[in-house]
Protein backbone atom coordinates (compact mmCIF):
# COMPACT_ATOMS: atom_id res chain seq x y z
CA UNK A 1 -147.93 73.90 -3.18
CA UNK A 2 -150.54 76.77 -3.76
CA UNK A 3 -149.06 79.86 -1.69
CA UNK A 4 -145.63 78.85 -3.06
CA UNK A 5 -146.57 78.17 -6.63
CA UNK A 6 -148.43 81.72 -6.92
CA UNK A 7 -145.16 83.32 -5.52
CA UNK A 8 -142.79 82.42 -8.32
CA UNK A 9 -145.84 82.90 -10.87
CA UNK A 10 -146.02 86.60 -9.90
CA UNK A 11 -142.15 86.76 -9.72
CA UNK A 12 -142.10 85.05 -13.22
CA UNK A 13 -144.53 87.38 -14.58
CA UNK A 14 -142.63 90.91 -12.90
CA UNK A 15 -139.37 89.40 -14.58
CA UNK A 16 -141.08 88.69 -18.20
CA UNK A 17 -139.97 85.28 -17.76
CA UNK A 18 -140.68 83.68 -21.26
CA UNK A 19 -141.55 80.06 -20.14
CA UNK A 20 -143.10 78.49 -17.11
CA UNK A 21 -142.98 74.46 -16.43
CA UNK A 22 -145.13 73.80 -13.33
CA UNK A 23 -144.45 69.95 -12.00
CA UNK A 24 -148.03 69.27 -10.75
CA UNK A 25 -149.31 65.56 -10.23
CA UNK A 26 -150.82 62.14 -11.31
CA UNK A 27 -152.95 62.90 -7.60
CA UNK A 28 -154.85 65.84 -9.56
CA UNK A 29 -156.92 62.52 -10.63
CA UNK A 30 -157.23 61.02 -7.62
CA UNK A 31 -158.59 57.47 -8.20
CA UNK A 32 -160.03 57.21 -12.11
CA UNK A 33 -163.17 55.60 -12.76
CA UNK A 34 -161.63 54.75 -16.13
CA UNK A 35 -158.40 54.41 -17.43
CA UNK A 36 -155.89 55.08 -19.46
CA UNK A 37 -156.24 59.03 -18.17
CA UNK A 38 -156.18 61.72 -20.92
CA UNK A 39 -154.98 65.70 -20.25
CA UNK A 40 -158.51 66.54 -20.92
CA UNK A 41 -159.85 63.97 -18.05
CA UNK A 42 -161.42 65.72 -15.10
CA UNK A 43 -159.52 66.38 -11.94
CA UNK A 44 -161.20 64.31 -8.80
CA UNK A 45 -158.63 64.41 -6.62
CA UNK A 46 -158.95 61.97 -3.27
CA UNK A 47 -156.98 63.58 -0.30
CA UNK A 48 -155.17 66.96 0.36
CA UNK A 49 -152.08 66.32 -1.76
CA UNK A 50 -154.12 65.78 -4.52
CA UNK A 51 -156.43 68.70 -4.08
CA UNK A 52 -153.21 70.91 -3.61
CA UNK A 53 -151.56 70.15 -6.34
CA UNK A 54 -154.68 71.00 -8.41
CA UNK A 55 -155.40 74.34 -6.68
CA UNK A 56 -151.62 75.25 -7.67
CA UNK A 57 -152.38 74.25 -11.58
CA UNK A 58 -155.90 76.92 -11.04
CA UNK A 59 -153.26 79.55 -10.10
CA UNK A 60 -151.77 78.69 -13.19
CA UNK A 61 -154.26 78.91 -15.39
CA UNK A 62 -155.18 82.47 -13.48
CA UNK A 63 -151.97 83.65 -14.94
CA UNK A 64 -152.00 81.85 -18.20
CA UNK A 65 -154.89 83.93 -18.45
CA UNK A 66 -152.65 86.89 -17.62
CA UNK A 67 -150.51 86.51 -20.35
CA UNK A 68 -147.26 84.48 -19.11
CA UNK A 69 -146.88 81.31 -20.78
CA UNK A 70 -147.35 78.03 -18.57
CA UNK A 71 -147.34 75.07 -19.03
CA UNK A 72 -148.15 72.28 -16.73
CA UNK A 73 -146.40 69.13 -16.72
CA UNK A 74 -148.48 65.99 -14.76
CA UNK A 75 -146.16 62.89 -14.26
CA UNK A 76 -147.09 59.49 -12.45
CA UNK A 77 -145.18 58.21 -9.37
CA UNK A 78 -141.37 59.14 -10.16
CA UNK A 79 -138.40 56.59 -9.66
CA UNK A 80 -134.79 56.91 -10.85
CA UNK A 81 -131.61 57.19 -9.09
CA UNK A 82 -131.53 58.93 -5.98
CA UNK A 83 -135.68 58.19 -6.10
CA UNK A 84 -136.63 57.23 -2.55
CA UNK A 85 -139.21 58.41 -0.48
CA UNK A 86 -141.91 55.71 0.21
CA UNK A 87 -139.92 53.51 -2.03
CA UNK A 88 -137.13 52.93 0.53
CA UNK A 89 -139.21 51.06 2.89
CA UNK A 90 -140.24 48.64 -0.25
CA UNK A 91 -136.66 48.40 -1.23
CA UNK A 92 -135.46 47.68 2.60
CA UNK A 93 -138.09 45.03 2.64
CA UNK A 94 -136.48 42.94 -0.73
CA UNK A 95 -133.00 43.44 1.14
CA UNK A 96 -134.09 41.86 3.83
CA UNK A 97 -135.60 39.32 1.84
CA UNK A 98 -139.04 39.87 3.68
CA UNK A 99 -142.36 39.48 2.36
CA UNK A 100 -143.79 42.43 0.16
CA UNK A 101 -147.54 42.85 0.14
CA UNK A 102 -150.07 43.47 -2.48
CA UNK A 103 -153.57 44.53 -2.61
CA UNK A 104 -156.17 41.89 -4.28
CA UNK A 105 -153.68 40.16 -5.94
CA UNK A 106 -151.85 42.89 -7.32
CA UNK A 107 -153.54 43.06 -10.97
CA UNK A 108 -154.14 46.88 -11.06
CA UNK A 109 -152.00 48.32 -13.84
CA UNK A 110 -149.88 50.69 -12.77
CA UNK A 111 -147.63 53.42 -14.37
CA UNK A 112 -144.37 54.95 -13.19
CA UNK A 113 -142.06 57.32 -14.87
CA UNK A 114 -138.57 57.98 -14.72
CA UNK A 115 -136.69 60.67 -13.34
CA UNK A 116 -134.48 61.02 -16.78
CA UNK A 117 -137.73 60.90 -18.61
CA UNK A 118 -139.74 63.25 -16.89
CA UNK A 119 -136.83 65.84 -17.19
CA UNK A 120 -136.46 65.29 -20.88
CA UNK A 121 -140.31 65.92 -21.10
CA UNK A 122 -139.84 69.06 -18.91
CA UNK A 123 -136.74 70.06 -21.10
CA UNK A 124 -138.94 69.96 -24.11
CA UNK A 125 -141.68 71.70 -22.95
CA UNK A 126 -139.57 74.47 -22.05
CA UNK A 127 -138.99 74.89 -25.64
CA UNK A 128 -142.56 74.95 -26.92
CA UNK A 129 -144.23 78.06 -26.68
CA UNK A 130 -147.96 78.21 -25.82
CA UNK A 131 -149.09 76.77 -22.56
CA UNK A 132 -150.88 73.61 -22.50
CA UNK A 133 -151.06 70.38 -20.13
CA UNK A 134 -148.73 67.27 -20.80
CA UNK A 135 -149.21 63.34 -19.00
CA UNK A 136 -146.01 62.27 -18.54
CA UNK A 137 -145.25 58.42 -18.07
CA UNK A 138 -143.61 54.73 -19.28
CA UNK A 139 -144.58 53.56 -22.54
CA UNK A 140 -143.87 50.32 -21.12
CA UNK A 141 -145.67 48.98 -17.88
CA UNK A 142 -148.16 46.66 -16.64
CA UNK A 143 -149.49 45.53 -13.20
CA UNK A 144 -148.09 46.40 -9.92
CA UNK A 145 -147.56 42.10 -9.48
CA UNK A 146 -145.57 42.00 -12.83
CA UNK A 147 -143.33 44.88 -11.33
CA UNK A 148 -142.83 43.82 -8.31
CA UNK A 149 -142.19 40.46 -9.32
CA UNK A 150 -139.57 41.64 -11.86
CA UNK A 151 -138.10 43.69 -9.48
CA UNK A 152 -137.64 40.88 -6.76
CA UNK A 153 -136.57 38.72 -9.21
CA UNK A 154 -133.84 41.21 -10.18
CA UNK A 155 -132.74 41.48 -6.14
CA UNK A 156 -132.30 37.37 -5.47
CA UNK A 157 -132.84 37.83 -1.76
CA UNK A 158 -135.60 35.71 -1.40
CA UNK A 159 -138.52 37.81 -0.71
CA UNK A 160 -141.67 36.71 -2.06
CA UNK A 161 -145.01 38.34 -3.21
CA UNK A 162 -147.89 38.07 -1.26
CA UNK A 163 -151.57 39.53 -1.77
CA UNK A 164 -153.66 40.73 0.87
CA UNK A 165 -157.13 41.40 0.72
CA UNK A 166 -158.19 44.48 -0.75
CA UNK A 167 -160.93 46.26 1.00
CA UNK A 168 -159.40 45.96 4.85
CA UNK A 169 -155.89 46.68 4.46
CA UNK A 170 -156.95 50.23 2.21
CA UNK A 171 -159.26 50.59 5.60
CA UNK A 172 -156.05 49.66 8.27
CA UNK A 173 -154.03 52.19 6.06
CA UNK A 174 -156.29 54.98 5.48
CA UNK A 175 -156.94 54.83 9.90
CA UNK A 176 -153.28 54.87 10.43
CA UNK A 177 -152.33 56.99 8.17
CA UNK A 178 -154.81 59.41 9.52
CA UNK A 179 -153.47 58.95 12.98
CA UNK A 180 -149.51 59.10 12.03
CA UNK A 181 -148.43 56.26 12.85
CA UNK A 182 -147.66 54.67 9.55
CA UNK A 183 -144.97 55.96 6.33
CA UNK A 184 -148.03 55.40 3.94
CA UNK A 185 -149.75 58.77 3.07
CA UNK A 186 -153.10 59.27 2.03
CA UNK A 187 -152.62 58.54 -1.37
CA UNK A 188 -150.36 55.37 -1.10
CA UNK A 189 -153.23 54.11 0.88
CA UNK A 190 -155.85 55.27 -2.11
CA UNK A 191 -153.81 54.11 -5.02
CA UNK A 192 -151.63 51.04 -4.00
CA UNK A 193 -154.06 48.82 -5.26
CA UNK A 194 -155.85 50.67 -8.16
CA UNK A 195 -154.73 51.21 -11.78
CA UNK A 196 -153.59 54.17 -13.07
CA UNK A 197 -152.30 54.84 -16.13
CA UNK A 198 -151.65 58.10 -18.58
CA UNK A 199 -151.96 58.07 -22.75
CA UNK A 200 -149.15 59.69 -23.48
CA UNK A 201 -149.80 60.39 -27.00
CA UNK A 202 -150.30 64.11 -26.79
CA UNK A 203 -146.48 64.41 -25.08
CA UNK A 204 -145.16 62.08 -27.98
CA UNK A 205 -146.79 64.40 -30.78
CA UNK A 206 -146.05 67.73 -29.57
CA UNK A 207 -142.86 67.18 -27.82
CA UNK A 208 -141.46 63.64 -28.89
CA UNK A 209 -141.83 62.43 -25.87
CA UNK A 210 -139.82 58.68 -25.69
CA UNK A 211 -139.61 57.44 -22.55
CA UNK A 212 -136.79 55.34 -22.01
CA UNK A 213 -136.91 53.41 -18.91
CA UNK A 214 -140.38 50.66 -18.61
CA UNK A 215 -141.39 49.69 -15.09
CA UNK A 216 -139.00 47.09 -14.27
CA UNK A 217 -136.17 48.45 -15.20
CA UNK A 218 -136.44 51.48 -13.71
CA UNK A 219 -137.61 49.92 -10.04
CA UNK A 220 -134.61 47.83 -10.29
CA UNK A 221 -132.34 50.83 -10.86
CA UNK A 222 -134.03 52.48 -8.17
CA UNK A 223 -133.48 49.19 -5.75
CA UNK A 224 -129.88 49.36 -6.92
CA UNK A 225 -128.69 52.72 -6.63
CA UNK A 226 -130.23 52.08 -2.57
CA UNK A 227 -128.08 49.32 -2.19
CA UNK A 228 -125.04 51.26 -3.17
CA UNK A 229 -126.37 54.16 -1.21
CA UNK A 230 -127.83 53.01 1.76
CA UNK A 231 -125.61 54.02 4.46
CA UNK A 232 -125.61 57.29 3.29
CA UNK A 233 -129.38 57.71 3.41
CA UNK A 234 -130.50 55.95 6.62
């Protein structure tokens, strides 16, 4: 993220590239003490990803400062066709029509953002001169309970929603995540059950930003495109 990021930079800047979009991350904030999260919000990242992704965004500022033009684009968790990642083992749960978990109850507001979305917000940045910071996410969302409950509704294979308590399970996950033993990373383990959510009113000014996808209906295009796809990705 840093060494790589600070290789195209200089290659950008030897070329006279015009425009630089860096994809950083929602992780830059680790878990907010307050919410909904603005561009000027300080960083606090909570695990290595988090504090990677920032240290890449310092290199560019470093050559903002130099005189090539970059801007830095921060989106929440992504979904979307062809979206997978930690997702698959949620969506291979609902197939099976097992039991998917959620952390005290599942009330934490959460935000996605869709792949389309995000690259029409990177598209449009492109086209704005003067580098600047951009939170990219849904307009339309709510808690992780109302998602996943619209999204298991959408599947019909039975599964059902159940809530675990809080403060152990982040403690199970954080220990075996540390040891390697589970698919959950750091920051699944420090955000599954915590809100986060971006204003997005500085993307909708300065680039007219409209998301088009909410929650739901992107997790269930998500689930969808893995049923149709499965084979091919196992």
């Amino acid at each position: 993220n840093v060494g790589g990021t600070r290789t195209l930079l200089e290659a950008a800047q030897a070329a006279g590239v015009r425009k630089v979009v860096h994809l950083s991350s929602s992780a830059i904030y680790g878990a907010p003490a307050m919410n909904p999260v603005h561009e000027a919000t300080a960083p606090a990242p909570g695990e290595a990803y988090g504090r990677a992704k920032l240290a890449a965004e310092q290199v560019c500022l470093e050559y903002r400062g130099a005189g090539l033009d970059v801007t830095i684009v921060r989106p929440r968790t992504i979904l979307g066709h062809g979206r997978l990642g930690i997702m698959q083992i949620l969506f291979e749960w609902i197939r099976r029509g097992a039991a998917v978990p959620v952390l005290g109850g599942g009330g934490n507001r959460y935000q996605f953002v869709h792949a389309d979305d995000l690259a029409d917000a990177c598209v449009a940045a492109s086209a704005r001169a003067g580098g600047t910071e951009y939170n990219i996410g849904a307009a339309d969302f709510g808690t992780m309970l109302e998602a996943l409950r619209g999204l298991v509704r959408h599947a019909g294979t039975g599964s059902r929603i159940v809530s675990l308590p809080m403060a152990p399970m982040e403690a199970a996950m954080r220990a075996a995540s540390a040891l390697g033993v589970s698919p959950l990373g750091p920051y699944h383990a420090l955000m599954y059950g915590r809100s986060l959510w971006f204003d997005i009113g500085k993307a909708r000014r300065e680039l007219g930003f409209r998301p088009r996808y909410g929650n739901v209906a992107m997790l269930c295009q998500s689930y969808d495109w893995y049923l149709a796809h499965r084979l091919e990705v196992l």
